[in-house]
C-alpha atoms as a PDB file:
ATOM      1  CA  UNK A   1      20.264 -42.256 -68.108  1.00  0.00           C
ATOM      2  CA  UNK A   2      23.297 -44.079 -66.924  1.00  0.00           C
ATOM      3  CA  UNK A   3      26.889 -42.633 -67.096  1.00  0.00           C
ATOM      4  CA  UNK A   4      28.018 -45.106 -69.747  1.00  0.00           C
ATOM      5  CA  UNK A   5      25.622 -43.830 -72.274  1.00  0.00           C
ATOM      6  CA  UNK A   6      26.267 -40.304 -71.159  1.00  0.00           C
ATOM      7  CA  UNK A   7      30.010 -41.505 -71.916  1.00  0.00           C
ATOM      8  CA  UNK A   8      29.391 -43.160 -75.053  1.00  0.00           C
ATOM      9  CA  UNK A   9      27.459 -39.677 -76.745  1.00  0.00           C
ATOM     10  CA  UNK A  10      29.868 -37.587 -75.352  1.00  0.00           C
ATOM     11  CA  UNK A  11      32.667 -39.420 -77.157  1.00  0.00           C
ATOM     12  CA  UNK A  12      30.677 -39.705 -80.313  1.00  0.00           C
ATOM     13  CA  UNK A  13      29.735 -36.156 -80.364  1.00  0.00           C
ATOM     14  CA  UNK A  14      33.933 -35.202 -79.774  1.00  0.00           C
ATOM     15  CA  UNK A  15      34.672 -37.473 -82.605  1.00  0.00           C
ATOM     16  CA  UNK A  16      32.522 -36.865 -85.228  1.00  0.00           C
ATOM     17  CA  UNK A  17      34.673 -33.597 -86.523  1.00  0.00           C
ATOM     18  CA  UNK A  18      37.875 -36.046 -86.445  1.00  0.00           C
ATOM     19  CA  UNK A  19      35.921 -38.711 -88.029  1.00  0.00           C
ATOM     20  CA  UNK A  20      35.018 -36.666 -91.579  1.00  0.00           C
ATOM     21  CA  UNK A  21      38.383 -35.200 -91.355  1.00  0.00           C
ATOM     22  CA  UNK A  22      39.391 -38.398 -91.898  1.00  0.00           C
ATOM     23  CA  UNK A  23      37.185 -39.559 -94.198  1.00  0.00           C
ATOM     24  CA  UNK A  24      38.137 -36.584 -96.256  1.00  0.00           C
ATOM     25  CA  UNK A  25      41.786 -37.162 -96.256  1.00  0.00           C
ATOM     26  CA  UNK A  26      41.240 -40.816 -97.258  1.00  0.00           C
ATOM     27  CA  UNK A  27      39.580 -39.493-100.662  1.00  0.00           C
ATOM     28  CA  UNK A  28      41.813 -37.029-101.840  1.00  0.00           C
ATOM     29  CA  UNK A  29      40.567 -37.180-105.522  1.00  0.00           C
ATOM     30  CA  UNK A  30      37.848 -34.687-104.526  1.00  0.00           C
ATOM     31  CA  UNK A  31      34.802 -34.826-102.735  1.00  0.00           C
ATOM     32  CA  UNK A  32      31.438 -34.209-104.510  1.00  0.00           C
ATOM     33  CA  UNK A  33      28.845 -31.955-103.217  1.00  0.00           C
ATOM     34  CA  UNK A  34      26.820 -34.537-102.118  1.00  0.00           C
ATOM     35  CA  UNK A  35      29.640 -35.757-100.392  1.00  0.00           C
ATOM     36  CA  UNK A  36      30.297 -32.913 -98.648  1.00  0.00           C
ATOM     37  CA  UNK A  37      26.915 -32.287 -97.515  1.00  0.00           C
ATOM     38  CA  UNK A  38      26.282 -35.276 -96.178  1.00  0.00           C
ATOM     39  CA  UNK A  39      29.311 -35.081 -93.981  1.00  0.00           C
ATOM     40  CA  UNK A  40      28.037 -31.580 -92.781  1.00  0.00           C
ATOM     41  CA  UNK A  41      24.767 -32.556 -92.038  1.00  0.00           C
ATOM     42  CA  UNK A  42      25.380 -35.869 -90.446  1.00  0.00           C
ATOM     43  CA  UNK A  43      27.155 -34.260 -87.329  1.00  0.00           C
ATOM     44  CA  UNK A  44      24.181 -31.726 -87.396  1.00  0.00           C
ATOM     45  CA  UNK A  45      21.446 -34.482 -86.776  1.00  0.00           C
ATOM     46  CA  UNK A  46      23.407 -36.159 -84.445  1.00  0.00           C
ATOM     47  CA  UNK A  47      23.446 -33.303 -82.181  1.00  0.00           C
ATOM     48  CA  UNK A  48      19.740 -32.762 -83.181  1.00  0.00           C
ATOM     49  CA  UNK A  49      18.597 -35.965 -81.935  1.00  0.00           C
ATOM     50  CA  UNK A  50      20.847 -36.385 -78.688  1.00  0.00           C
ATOM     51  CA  UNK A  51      19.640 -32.918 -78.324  1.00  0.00           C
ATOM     52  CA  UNK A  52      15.583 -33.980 -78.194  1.00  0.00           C
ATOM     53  CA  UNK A  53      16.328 -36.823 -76.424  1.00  0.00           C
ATOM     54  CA  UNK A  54      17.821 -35.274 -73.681  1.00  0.00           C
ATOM     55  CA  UNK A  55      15.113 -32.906 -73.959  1.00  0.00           C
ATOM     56  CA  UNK A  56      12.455 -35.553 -73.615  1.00  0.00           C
ATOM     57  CA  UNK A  57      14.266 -37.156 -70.887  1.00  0.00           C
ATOM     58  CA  UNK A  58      14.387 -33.936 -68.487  1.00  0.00           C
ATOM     59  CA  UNK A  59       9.943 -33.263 -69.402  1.00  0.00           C
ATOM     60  CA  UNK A  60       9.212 -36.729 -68.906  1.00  0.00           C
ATOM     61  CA  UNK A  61      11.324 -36.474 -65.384  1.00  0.00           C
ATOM     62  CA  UNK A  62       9.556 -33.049 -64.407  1.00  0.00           C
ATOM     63  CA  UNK A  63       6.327 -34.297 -65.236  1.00  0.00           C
ATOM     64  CA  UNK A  64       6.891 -37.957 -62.888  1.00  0.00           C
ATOM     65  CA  UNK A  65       9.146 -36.086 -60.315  1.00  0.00           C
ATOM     66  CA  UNK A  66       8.286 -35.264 -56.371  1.00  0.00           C
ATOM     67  CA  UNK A  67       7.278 -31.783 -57.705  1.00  0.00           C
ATOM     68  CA  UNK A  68       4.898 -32.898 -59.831  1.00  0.00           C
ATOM     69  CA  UNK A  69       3.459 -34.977 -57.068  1.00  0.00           C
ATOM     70  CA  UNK A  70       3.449 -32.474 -54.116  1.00  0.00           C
ATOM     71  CA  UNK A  71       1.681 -30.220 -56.942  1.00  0.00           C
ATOM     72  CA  UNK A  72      -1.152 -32.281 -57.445  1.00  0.00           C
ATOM     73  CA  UNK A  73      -1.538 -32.790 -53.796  1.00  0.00           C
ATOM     74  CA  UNK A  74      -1.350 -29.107 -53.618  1.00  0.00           C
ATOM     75  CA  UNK A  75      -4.243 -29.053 -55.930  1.00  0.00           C
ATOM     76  CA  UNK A  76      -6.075 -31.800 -54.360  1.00  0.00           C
ATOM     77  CA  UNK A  77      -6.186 -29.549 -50.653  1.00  0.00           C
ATOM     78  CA  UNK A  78      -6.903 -26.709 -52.896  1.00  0.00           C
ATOM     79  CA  UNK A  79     -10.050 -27.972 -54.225  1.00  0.00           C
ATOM     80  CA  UNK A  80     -11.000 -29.116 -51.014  1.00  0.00           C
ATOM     81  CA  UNK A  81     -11.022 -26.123 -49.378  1.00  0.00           C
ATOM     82  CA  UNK A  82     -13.284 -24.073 -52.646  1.00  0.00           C
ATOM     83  CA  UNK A  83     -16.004 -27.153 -51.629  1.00  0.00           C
ATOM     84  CA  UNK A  84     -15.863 -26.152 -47.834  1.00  0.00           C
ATOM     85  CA  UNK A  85     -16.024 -22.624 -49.269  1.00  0.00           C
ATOM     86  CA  UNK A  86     -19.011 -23.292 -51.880  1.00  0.00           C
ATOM     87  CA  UNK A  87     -20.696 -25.173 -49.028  1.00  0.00           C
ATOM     88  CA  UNK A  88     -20.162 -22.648 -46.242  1.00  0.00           C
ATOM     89  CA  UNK A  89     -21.871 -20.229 -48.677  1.00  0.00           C
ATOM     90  CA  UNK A  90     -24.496 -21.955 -49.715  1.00  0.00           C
ATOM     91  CA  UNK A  91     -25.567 -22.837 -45.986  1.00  0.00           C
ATOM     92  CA  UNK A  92     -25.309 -18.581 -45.194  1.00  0.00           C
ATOM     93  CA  UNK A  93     -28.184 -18.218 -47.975  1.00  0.00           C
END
């Protein structure tokens, strides 16, 4: 993920308090209940999504990273060795 993105939730995320602040100063009339819980669950799914993506993002890099690789070339010797095993015991009987 580049840093502008990184830049551009961050801001988002610091905002979104000031933004239905705002929003509820503008209408001073009085806010409905829908109203208000759509500005309280809006911030709440925000956080939920940059949340999973992020989430997603750090999986998908463990399972493509140089660990995963040296593990499966781990595994690859390991499996290796259990034929030269299997073989070594079959040739003893």
């Amino acid at each position: 993920m580049k840093m502008k993105h990184l830049f551009l939730i961050a801001a988002a995320v610091q905002f979104t308090p000031m933004l239905a602040h705002a929003q509820a100063e503008q209408n001073a009339q009085g806010n409905s209940t829908f109203t208000n819980l759509l500005w309280g669950i809006i911030p709440l799914l925000f956080l939920l999504i940059i949340f999973l993506v992020v989430l997603y993002l750090i999986v998908r890099f463990a399972q493509s990273g140089p660990r995963a690789k040296r593990t499966d070339e781990h595994m690859e010797r390991v499996e290796q060795q259990l034929e030269r095993i299997a073989k070594a015991l079959e040739k003893k009987d």
